[in-house]
PDB file of N, CA and C in Angstrom:
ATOM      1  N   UNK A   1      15.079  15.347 -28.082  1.00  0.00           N
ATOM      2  CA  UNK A   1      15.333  14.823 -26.771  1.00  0.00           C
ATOM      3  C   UNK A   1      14.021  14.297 -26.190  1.00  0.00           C
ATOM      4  N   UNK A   2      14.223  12.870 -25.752  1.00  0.00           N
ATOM      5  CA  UNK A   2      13.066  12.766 -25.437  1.00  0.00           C
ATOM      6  C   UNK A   2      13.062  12.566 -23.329  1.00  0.00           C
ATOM      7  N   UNK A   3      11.490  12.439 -23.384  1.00  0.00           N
ATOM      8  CA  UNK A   3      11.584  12.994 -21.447  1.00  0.00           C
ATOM      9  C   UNK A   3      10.644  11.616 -21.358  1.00  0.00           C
ATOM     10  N   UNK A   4      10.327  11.668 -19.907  1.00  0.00           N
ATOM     11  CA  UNK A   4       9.692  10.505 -19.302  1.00  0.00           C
ATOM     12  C   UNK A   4       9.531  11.138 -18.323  1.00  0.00           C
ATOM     13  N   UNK A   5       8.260  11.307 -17.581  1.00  0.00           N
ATOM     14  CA  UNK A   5       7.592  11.917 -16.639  1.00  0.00           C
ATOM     15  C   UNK A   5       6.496  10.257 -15.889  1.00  0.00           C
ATOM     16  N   UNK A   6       6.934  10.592 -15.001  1.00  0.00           N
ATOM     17  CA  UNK A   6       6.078   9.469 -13.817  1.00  0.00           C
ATOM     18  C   UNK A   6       5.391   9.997 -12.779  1.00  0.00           C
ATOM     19  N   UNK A   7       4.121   9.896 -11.980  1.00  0.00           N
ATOM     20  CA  UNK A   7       3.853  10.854 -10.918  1.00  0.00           C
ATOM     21  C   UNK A   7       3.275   9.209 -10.026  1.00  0.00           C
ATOM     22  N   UNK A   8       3.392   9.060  -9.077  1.00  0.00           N
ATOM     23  CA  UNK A   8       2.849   8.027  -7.960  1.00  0.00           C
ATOM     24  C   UNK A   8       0.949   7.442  -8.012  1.00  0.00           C
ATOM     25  N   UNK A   9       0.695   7.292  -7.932  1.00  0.00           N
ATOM     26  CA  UNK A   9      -1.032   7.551  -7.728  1.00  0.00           C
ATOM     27  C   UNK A   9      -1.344   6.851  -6.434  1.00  0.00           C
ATOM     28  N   UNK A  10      -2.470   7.392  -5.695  1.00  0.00           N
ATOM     29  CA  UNK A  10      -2.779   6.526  -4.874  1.00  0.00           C
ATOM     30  C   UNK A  10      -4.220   5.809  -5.015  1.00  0.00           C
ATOM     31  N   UNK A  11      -4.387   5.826  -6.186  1.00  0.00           N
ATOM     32  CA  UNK A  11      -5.702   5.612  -6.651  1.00  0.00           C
ATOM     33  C   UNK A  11      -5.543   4.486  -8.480  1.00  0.00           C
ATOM     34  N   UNK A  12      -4.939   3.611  -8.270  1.00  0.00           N
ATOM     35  CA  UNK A  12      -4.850   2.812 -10.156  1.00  0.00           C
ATOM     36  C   UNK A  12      -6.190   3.001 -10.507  1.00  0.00           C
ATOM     37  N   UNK A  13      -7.372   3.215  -9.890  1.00  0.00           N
ATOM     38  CA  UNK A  13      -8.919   2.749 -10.997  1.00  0.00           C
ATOM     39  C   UNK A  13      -8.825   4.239 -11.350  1.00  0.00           C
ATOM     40  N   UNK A  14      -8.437   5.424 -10.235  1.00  0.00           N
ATOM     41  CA  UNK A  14      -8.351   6.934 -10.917  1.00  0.00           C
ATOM     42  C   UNK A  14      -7.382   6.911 -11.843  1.00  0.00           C
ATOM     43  N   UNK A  15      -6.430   6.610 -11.604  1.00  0.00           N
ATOM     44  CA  UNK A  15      -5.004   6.590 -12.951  1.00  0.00           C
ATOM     45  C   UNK A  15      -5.991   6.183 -13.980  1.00  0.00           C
ATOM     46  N   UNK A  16      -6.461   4.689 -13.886  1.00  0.00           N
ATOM     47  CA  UNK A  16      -7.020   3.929 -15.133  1.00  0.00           C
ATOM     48  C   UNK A  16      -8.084   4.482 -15.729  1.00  0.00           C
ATOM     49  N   UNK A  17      -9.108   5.339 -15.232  1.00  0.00           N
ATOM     50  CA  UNK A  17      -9.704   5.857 -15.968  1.00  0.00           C
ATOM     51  C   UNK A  17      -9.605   7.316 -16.440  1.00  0.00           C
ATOM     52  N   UNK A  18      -8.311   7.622 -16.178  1.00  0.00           N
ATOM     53  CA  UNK A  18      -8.251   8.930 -16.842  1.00  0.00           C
ATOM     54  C   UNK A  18      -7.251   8.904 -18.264  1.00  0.00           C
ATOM     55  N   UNK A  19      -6.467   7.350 -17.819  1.00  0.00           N
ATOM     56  CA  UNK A  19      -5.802   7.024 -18.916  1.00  0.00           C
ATOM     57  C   UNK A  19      -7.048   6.715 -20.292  1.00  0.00           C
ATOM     58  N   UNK A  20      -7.804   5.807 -19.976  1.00  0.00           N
ATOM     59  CA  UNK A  20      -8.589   5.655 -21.044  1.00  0.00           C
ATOM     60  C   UNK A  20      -9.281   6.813 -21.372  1.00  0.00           C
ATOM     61  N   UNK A  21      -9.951   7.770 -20.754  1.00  0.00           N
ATOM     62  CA  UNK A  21     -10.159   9.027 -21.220  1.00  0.00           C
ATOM     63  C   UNK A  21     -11.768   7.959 -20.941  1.00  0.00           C
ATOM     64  N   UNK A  22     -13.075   9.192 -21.355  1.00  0.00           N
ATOM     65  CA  UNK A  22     -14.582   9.067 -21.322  1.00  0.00           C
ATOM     66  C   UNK A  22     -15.046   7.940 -21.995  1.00  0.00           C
ATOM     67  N   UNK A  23     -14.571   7.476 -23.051  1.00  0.00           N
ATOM     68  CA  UNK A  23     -15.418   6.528 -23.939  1.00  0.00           C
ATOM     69  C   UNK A  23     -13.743   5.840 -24.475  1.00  0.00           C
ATOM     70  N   UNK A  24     -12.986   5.559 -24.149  1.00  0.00           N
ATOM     71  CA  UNK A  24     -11.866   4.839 -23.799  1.00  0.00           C
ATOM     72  C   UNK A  24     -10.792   5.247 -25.256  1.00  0.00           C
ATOM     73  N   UNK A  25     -11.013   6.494 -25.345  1.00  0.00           N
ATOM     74  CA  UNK A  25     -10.282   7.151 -26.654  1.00  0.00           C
ATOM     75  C   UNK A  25      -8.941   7.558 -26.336  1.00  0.00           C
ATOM     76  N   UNK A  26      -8.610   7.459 -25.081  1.00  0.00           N
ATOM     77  CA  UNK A  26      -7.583   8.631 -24.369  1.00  0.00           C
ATOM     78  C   UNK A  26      -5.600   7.236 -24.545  1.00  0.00           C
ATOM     79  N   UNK A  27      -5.608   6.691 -23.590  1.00  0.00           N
ATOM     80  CA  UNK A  27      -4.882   5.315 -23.974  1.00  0.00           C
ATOM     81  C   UNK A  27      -4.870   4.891 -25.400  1.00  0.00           C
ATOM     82  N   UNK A  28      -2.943   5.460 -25.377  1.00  0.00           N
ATOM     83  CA  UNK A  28      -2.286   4.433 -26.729  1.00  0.00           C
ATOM     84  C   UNK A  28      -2.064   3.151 -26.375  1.00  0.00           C
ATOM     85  N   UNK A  29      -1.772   3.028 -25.144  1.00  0.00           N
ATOM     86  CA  UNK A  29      -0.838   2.019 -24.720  1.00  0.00           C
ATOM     87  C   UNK A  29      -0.890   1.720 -23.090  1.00  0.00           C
ATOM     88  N   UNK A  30      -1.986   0.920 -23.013  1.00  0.00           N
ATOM     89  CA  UNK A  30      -1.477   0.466 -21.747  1.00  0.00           C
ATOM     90  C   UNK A  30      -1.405  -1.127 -21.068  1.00  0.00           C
ATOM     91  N   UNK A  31      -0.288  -1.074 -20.652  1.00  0.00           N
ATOM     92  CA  UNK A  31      -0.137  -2.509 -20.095  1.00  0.00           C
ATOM     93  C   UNK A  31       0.469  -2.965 -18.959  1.00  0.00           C
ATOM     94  N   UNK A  32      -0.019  -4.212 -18.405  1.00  0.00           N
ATOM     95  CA  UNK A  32      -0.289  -4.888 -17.633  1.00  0.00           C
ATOM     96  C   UNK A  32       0.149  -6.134 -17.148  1.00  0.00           C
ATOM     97  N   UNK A  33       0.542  -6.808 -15.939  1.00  0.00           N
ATOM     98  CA  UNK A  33       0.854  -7.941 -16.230  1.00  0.00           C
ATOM     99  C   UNK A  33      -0.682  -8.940 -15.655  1.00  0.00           C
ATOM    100  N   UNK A  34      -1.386  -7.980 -15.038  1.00  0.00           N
ATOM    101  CA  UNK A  34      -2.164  -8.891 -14.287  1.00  0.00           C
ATOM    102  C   UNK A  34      -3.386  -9.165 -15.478  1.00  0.00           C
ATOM    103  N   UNK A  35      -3.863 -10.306 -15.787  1.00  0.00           N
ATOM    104  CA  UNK A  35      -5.007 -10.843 -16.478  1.00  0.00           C
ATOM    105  C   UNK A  35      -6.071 -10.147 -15.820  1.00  0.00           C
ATOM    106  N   UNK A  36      -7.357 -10.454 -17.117  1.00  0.00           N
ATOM    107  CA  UNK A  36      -8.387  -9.734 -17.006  1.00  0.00           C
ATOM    108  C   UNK A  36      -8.607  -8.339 -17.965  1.00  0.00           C
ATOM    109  N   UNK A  37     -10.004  -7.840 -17.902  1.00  0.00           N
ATOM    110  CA  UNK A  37      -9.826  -7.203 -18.701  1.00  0.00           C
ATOM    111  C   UNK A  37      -9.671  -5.503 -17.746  1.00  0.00           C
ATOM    112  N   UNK A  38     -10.474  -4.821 -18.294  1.00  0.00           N
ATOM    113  CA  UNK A  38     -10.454  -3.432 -17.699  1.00  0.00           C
ATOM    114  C   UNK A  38     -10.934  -3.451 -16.174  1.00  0.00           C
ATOM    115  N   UNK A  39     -10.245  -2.643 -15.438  1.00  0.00           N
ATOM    116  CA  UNK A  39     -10.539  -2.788 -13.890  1.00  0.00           C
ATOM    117  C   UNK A  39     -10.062  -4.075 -12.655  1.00  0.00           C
ATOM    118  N   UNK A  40      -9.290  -5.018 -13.624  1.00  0.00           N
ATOM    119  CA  UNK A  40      -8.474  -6.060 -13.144  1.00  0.00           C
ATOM    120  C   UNK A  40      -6.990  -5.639 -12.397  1.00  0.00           C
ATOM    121  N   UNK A  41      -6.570  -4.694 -12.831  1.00  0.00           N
ATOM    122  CA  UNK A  41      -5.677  -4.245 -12.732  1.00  0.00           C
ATOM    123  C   UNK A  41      -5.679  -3.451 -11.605  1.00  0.00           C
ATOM    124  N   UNK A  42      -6.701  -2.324 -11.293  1.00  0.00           N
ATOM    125  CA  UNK A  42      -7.261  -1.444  -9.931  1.00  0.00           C
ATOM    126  C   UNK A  42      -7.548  -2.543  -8.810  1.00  0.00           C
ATOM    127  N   UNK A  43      -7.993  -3.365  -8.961  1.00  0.00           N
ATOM    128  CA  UNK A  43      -8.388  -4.441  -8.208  1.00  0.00           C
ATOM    129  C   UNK A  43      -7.334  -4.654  -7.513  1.00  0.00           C
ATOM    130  N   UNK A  44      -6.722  -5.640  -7.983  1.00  0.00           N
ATOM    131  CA  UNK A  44      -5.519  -6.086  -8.350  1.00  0.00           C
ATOM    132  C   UNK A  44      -4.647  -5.088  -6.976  1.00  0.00           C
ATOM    133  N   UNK A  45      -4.628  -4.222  -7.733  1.00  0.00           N
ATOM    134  CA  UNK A  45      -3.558  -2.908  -6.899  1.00  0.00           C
ATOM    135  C   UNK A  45      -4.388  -2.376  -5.363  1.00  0.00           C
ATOM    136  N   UNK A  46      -5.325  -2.200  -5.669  1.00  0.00           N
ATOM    137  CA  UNK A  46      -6.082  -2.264  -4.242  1.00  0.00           C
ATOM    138  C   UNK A  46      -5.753  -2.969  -3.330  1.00  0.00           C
ATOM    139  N   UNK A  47      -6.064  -4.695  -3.602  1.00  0.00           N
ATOM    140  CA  UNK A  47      -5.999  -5.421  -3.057  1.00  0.00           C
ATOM    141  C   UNK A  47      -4.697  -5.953  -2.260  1.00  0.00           C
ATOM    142  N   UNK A  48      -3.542  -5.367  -2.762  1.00  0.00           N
ATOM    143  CA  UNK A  48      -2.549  -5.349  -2.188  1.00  0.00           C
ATOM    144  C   UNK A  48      -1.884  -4.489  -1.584  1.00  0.00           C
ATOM    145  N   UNK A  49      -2.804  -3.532  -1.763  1.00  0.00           N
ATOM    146  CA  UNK A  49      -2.594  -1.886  -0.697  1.00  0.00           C
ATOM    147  C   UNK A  49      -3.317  -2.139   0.979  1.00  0.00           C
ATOM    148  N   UNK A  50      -4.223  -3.566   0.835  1.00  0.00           N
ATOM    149  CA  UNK A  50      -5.445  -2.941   1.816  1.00  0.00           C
ATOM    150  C   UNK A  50      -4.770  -3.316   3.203  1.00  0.00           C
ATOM    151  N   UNK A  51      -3.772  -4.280   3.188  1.00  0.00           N
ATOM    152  CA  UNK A  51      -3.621  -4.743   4.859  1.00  0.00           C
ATOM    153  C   UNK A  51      -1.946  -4.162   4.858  1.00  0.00           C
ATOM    154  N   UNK A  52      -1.343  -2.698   4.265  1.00  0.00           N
ATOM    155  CA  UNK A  52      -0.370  -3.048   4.597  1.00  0.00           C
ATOM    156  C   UNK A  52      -0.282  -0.785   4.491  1.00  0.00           C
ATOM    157  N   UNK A  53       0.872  -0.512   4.594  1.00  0.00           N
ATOM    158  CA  UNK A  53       0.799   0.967   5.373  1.00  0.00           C
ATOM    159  C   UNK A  53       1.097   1.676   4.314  1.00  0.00           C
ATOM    160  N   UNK A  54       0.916   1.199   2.957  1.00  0.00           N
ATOM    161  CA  UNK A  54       1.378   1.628   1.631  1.00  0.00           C
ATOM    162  C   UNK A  54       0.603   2.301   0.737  1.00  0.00           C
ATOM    163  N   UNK A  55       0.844   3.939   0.463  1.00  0.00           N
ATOM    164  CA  UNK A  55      -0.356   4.700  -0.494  1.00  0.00           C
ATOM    165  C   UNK A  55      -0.284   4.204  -1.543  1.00  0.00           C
ATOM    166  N   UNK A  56       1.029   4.455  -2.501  1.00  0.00           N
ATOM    167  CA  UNK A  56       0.806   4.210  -3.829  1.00  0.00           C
ATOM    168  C   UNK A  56       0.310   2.607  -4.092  1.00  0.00           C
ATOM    169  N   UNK A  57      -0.582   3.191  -5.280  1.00  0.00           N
ATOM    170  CA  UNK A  57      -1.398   1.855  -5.525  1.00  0.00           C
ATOM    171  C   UNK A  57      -0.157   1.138  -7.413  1.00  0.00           C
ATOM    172  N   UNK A  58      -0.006   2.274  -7.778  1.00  0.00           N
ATOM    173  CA  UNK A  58       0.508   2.367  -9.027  1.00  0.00           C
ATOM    174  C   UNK A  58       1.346   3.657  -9.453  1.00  0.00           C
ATOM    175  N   UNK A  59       1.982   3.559 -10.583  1.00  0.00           N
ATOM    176  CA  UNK A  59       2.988   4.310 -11.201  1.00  0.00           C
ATOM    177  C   UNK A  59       2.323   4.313 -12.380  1.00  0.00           C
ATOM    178  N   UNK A  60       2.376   5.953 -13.069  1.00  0.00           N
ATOM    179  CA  UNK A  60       1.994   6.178 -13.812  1.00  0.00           C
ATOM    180  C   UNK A  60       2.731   6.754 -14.480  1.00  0.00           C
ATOM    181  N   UNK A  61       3.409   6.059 -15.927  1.00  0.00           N
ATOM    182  CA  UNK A  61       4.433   6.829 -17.022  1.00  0.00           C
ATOM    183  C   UNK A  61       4.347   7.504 -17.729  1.00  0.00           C
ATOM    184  N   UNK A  62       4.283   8.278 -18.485  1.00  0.00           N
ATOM    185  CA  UNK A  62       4.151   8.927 -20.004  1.00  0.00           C
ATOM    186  C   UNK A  62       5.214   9.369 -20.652  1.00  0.00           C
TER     187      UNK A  62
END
């Protein structure tokens, strides 16, 4: 049986770097629609958090 666990973040560059783990060993799989490379994505999600009343920045699956 398989499960799927999601928790909110209010932080994607914290999600993103805990997904990649210290030296980026941690991430099987992660993807994206926004271009760019690493940290495009936190950006990205920030930037559309900043003028509006909304925590979560991202969703985080496993």
């Amino acid at each position: 049986m398989s499960t799927t666990h999601y928790s909110p973040s209010t932080s994607a560059g914290d999600t993103e770097r805990y997904i990649r783990g210290k030296e980026d060993e941690r991430g099987v799989a992660i993807t994206c629609d926004v271009p760019g490379g690493p940290g495009a994505f936190s950006a990205r999600a920030r930037a559309l958090t900043q003028n509006t009343k909304r925590d979560v920045e991202a969703l985080h699956y496993r």
